[in-house]
PDB file of N, CA and C in Angstrom:
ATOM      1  N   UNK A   1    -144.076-195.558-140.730  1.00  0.00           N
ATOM      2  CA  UNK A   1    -143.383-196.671-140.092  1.00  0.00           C
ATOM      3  C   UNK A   1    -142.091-196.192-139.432  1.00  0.00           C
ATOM      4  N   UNK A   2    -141.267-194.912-140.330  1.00  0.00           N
ATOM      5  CA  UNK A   2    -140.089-194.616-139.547  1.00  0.00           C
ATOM      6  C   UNK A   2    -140.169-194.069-137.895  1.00  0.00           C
ATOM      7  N   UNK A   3    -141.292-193.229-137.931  1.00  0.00           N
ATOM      8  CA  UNK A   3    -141.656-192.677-136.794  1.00  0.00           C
ATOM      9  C   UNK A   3    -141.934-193.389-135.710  1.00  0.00           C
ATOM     10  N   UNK A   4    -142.660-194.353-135.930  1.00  0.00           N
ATOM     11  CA  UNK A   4    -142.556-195.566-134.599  1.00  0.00           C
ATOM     12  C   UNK A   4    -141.584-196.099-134.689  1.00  0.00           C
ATOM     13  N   UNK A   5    -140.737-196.165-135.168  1.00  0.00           N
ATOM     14  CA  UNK A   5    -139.855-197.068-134.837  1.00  0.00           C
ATOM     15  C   UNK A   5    -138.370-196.166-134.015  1.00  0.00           C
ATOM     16  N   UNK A   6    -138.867-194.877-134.313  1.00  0.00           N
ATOM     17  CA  UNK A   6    -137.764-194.101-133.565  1.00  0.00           C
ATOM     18  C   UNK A   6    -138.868-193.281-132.453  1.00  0.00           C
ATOM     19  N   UNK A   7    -139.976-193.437-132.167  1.00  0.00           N
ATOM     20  CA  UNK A   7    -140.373-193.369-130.801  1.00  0.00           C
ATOM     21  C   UNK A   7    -140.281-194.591-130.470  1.00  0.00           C
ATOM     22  N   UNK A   8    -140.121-195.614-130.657  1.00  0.00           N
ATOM     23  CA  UNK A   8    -139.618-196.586-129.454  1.00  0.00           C
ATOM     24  C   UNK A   8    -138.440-196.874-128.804  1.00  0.00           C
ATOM     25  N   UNK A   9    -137.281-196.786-130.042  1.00  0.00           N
ATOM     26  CA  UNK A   9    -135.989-196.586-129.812  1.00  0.00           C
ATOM     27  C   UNK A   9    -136.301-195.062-128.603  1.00  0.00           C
ATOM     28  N   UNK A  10    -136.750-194.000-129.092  1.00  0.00           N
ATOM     29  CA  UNK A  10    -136.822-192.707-127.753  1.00  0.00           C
ATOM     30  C   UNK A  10    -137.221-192.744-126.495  1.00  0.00           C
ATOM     31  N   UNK A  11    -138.295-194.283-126.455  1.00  0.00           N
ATOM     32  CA  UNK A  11    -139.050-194.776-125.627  1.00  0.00           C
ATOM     33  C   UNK A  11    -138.144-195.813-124.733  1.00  0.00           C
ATOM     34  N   UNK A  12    -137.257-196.554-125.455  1.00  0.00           N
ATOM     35  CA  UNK A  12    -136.383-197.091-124.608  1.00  0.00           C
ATOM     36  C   UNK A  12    -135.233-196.698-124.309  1.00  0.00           C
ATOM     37  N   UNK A  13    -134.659-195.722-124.870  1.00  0.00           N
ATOM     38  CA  UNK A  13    -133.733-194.707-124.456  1.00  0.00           C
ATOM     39  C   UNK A  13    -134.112-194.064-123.019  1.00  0.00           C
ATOM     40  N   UNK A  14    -135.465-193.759-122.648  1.00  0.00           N
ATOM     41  CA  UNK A  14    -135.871-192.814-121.914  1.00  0.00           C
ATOM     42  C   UNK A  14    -136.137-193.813-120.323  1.00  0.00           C
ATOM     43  N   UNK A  15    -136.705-195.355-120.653  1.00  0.00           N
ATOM     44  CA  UNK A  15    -136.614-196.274-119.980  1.00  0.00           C
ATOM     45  C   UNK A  15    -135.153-196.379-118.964  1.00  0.00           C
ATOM     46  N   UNK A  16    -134.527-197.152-120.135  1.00  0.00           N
ATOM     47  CA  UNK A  16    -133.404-197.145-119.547  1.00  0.00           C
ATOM     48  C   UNK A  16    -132.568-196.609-118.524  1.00  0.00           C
ATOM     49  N   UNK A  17    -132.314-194.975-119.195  1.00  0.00           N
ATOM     50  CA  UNK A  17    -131.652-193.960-118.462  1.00  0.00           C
ATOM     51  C   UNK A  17    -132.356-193.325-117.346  1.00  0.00           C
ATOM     52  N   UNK A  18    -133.528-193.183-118.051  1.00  0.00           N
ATOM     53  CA  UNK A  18    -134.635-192.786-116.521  1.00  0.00           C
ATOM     54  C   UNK A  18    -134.463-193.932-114.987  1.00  0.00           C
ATOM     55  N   UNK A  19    -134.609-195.287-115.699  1.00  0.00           N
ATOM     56  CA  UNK A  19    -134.369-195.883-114.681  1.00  0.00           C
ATOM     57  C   UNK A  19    -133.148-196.398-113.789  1.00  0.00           C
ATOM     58  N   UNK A  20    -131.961-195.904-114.798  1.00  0.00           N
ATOM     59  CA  UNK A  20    -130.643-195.702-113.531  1.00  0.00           C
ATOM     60  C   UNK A  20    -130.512-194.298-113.458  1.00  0.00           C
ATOM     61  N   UNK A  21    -131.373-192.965-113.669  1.00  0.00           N
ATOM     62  CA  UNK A  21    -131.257-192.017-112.787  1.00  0.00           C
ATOM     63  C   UNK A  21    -131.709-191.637-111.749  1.00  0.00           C
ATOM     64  N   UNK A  22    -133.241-193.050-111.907  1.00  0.00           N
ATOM     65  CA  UNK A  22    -134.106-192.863-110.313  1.00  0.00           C
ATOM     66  C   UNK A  22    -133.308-194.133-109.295  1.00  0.00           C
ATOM     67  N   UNK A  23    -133.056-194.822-109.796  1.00  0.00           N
ATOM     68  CA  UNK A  23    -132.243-196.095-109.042  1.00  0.00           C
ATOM     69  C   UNK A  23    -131.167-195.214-108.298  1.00  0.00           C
ATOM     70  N   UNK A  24    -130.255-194.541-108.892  1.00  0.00           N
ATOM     71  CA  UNK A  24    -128.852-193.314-107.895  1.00  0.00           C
ATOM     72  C   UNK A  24    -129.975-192.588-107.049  1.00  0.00           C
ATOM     73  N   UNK A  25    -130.768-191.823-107.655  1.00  0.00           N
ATOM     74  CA  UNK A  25    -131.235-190.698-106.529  1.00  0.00           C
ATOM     75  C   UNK A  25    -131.875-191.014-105.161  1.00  0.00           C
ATOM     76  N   UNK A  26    -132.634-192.460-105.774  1.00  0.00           N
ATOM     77  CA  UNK A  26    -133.303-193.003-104.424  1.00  0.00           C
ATOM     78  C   UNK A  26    -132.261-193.817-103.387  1.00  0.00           C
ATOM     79  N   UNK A  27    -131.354-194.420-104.162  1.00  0.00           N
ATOM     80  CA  UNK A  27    -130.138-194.948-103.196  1.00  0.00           C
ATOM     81  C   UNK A  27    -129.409-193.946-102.280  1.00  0.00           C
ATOM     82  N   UNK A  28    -129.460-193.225-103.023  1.00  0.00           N
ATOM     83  CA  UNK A  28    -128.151-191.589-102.508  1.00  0.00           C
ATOM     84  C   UNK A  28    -126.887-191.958-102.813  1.00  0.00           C
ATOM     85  N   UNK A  29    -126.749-192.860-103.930  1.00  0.00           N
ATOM     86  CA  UNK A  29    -125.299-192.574-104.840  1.00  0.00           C
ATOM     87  C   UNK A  29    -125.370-191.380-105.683  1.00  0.00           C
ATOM     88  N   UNK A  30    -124.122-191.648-106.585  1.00  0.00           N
ATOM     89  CA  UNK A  30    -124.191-189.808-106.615  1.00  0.00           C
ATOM     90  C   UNK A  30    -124.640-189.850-108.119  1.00  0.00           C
ATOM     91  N   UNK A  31    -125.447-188.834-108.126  1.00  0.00           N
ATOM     92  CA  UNK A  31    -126.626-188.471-109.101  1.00  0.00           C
ATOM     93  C   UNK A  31    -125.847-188.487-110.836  1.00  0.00           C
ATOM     94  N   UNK A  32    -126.082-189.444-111.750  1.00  0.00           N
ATOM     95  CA  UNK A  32    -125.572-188.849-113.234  1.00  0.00           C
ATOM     96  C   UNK A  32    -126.324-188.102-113.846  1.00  0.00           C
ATOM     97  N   UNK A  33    -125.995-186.524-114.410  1.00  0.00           N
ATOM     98  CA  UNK A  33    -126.538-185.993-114.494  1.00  0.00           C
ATOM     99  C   UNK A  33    -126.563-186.564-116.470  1.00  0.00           C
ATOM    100  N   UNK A  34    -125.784-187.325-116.997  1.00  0.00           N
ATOM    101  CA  UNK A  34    -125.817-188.124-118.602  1.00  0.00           C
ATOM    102  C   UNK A  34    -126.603-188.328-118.180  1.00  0.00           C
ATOM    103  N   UNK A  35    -127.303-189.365-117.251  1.00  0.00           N
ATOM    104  CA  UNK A  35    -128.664-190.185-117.249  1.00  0.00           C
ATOM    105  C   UNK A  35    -129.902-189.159-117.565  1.00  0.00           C
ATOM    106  N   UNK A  36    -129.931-188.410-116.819  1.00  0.00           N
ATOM    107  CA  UNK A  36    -130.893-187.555-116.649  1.00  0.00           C
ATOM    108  C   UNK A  36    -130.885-186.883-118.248  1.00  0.00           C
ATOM    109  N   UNK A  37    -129.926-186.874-118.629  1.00  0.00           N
ATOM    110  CA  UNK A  37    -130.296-185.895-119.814  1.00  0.00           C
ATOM    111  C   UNK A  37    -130.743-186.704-121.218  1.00  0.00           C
ATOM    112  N   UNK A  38    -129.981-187.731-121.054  1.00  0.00           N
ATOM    113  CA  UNK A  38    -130.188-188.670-122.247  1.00  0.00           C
ATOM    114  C   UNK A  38    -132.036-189.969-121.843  1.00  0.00           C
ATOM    115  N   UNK A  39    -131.853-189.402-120.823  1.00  0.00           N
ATOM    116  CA  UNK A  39    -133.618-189.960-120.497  1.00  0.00           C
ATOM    117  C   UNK A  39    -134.752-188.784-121.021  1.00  0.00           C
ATOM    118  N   UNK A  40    -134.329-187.684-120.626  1.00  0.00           N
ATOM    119  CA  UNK A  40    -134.965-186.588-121.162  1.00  0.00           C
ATOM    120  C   UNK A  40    -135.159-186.423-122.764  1.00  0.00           C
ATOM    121  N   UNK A  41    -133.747-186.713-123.241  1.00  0.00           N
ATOM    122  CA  UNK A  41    -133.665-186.808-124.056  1.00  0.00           C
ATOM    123  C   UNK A  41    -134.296-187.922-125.477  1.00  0.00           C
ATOM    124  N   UNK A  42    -134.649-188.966-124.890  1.00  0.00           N
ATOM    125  CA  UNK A  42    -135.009-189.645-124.830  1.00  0.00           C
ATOM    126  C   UNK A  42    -137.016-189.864-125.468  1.00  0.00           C
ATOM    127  N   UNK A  43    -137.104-188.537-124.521  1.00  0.00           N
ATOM    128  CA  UNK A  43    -138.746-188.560-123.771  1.00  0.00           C
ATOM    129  C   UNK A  43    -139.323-187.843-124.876  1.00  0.00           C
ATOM    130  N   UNK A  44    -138.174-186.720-125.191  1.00  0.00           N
ATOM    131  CA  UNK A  44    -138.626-185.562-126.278  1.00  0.00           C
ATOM    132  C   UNK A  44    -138.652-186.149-127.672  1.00  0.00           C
ATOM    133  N   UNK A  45    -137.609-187.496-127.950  1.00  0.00           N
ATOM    134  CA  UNK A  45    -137.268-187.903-129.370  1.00  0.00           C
ATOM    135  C   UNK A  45    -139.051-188.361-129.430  1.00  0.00           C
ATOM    136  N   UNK A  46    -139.408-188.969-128.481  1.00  0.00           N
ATOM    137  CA  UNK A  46    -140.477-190.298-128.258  1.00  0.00           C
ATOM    138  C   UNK A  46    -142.085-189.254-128.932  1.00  0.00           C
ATOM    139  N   UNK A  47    -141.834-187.781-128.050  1.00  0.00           N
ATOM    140  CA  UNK A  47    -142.702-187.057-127.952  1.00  0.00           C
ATOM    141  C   UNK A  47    -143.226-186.516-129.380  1.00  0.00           C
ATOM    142  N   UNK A  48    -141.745-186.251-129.749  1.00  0.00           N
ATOM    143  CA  UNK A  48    -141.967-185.193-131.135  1.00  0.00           C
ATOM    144  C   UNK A  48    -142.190-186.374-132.261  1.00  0.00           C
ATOM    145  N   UNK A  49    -141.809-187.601-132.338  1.00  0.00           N
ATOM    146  CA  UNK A  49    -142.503-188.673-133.577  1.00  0.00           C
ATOM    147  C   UNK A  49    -143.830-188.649-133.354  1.00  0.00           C
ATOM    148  N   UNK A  50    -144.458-188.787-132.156  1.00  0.00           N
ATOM    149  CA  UNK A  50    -145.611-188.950-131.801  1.00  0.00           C
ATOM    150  C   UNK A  50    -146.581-187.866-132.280  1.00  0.00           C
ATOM    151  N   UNK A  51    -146.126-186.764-131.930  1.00  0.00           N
ATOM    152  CA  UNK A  51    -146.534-185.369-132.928  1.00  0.00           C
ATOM    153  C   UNK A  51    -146.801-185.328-134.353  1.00  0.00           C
ATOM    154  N   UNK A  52    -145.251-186.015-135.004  1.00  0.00           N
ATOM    155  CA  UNK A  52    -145.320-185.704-136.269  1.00  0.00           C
ATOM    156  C   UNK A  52    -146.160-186.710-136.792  1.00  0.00           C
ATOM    157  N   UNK A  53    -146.304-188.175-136.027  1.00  0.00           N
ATOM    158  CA  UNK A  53    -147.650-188.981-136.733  1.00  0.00           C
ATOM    159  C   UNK A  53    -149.075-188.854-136.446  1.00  0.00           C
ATOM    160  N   UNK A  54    -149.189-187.706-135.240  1.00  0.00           N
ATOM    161  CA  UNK A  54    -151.016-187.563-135.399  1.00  0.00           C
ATOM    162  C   UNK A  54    -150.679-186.118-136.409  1.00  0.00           C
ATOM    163  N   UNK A  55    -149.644-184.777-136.745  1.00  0.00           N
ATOM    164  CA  UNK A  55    -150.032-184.212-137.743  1.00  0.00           C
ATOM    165  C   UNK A  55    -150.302-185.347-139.461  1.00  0.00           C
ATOM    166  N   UNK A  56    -149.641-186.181-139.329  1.00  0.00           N
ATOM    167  CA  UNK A  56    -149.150-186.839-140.234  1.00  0.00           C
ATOM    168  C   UNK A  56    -150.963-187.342-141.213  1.00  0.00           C
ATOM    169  N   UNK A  57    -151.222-187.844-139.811  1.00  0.00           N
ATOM    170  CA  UNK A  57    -152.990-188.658-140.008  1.00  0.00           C
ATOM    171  C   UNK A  57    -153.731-187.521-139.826  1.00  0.00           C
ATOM    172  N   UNK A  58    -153.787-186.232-139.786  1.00  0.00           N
ATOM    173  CA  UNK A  58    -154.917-185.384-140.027  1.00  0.00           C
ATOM    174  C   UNK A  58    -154.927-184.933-141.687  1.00  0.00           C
ATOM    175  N   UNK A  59    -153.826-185.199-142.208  1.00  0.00           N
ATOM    176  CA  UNK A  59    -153.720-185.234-143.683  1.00  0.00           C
ATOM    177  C   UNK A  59    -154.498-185.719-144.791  1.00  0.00           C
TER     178      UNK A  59
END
């Protein structure tokens, strides 16, 4: 249960920031490169729960 619940929190972390780092780039305001990282960041939290619950269910 902990694991989904912190890939979604990673999942909307990644939402969020992803979507005001594509909103600047496509406008041509000037690029945050926080956004970009904390979306990334974001993507990997989302990625690696997701990991640890299919090793989790081959158990």
């Amino acid at each position: 249960m902990r694991n989904k619940i912190w890939m979604m929190v990673g999942a909307l972390i990644f939402l969020i920031y992803g979507y005001d780092f594509l909103t600047a780039w496509v406008s041509g305001n000037d690029i945050s490169y926080f956004s970009l990282f904390l979306s990334f960041g974001g993507l990997l939290l989302c990625f690696t729960r997701w990991f640890d619950m299919k090793k989790g269910s081959k158990k």
